[in-house]
Protein backbone atom coordinates (compact mmCIF):
# COMPACT_ATOMS: atom_id res chain seq x y z
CA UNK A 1 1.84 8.70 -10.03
CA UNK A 2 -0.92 8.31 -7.92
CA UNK A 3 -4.78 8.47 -10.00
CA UNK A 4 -8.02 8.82 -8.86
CA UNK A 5 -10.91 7.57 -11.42
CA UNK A 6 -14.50 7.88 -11.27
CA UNK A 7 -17.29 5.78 -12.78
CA UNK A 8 -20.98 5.16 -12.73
CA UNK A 9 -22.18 8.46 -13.76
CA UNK A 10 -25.16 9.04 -16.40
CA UNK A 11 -28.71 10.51 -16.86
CA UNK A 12 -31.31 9.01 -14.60
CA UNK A 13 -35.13 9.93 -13.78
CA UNK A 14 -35.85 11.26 -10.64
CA UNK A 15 -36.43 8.31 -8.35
CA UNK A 16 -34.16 6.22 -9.91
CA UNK A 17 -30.62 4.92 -8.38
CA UNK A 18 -26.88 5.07 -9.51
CA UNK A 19 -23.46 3.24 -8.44
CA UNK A 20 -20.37 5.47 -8.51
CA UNK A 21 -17.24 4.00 -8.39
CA UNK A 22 -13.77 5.33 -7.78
CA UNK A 23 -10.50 3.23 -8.19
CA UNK A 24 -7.12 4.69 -6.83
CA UNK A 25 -4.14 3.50 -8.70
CA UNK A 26 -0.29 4.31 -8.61
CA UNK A 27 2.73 3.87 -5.94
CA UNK A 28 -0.22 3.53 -3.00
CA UNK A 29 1.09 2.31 0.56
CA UNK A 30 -1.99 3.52 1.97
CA UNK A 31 -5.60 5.33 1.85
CA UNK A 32 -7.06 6.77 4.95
CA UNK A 33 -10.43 8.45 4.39
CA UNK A 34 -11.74 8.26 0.78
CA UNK A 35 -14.71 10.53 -0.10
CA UNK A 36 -17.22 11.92 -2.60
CA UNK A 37 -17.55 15.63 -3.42
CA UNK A 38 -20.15 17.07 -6.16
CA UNK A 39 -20.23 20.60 -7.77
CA UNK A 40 -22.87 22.63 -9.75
CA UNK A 41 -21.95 25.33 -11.64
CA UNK A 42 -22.37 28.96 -9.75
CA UNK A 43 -22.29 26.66 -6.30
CA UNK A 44 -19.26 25.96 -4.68
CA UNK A 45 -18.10 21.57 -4.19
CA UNK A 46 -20.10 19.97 -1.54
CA UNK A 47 -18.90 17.37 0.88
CA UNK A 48 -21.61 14.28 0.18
CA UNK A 49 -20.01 10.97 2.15
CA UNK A 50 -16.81 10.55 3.96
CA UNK A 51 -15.36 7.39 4.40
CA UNK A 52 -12.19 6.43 6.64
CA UNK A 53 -10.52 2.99 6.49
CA UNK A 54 -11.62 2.37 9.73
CA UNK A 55 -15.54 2.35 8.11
CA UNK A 56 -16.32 5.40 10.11
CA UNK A 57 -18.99 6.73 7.32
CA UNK A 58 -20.02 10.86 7.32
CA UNK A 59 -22.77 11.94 5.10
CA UNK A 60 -24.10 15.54 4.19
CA UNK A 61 -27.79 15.70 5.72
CA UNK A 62 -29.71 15.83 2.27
CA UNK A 63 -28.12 12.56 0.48
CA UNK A 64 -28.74 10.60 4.67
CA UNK A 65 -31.12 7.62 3.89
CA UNK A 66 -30.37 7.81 0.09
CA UNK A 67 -26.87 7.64 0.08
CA UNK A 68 -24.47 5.01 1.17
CA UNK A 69 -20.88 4.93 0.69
CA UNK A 70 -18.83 1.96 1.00
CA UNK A 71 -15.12 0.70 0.31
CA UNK A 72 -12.96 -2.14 -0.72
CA UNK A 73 -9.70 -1.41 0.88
CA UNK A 74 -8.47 -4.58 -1.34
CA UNK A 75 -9.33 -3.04 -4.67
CA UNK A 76 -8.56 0.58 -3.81
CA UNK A 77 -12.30 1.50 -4.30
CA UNK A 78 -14.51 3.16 -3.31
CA UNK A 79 -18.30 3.48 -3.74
CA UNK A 80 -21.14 5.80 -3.81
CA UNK A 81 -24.65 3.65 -4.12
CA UNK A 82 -27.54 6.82 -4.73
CA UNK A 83 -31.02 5.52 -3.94
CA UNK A 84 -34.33 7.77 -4.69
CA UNK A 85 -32.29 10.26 -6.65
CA UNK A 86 -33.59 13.79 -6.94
CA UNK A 87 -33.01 16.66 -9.33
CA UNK A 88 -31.30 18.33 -6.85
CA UNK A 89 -28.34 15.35 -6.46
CA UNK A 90 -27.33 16.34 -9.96
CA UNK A 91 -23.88 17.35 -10.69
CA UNK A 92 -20.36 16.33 -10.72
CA UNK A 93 -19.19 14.12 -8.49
CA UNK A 94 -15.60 13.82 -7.42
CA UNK A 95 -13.39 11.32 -6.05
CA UNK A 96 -11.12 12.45 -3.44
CA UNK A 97 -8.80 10.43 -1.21
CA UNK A 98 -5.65 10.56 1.19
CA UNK A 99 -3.00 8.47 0.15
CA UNK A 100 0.33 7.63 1.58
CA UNK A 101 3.11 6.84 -1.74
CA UNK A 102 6.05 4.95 -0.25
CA UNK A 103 5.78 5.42 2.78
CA UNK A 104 5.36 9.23 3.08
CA UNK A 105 2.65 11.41 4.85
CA UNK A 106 -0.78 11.11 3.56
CA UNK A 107 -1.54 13.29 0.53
CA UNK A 108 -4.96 14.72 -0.48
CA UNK A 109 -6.11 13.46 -4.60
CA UNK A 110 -8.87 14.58 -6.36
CA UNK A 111 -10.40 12.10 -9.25
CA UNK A 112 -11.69 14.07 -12.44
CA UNK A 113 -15.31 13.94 -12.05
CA UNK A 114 -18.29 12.22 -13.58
CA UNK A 115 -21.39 13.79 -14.36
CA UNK A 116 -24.83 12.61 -12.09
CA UNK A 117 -27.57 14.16 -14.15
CA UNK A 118 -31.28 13.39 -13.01
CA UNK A 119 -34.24 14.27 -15.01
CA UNK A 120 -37.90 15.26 -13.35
């Protein structure tokens, strides 16, 4: 059983930086693009940074310059470093990922979310 689990989230001051993580665990053959998504309530889930395994990075035009996501394809992780955070980045942020179990096409997983809260 393939899972999807977010860290790094917390309350911040506007300015300030956070690290999200996201580890993929299970039966994994294989992740192709692993990404972050975030969600505020009455909004629907935003696209933030893309990732493929290739390193091909895709960011959503309000986190470019603040945001950069990175991988280790090693550890099954993937990373969200947010510089010069504002009140609008908070949220929660999800995990999401394409993942190949034993060999079979590439399924779509969601991590449970972790809350990005920052303060003016």
């Amino acid at each position: 059983q393939v899972q999807l689990v977010e860290s790094g989230g917390g309350l911040v001051q506007a300015g300030e930086s956070l690290r999200l993580s996201c580890t993929a665990s299970g039966s994994i053959s294989s992740i192709n693009t692993m990404g972050w998504y975030r969600q505020v309530p009455g909004k629907q889930r935003e696209l933030v940074a893309t990732l493929t395994s290739g390193g091909i990075p895709n960011y959503v035009d309000s986190v470019k310059g603040r945001c950069t996501i990175s991988r280790d394809n090693a550890k099954n992780t993937v990373y969200l470093q947010m510089n010069s955070l504002k009140p609008e980045d908070t949220g929660v942020y999800y995990c999401n990922a394409f993942i190949s179990t034993m060999g079979r096409p590439y399924m779509n997983y969601w991590g449970k979310g972790t809350l990005v809260t920052v303060s003016s």
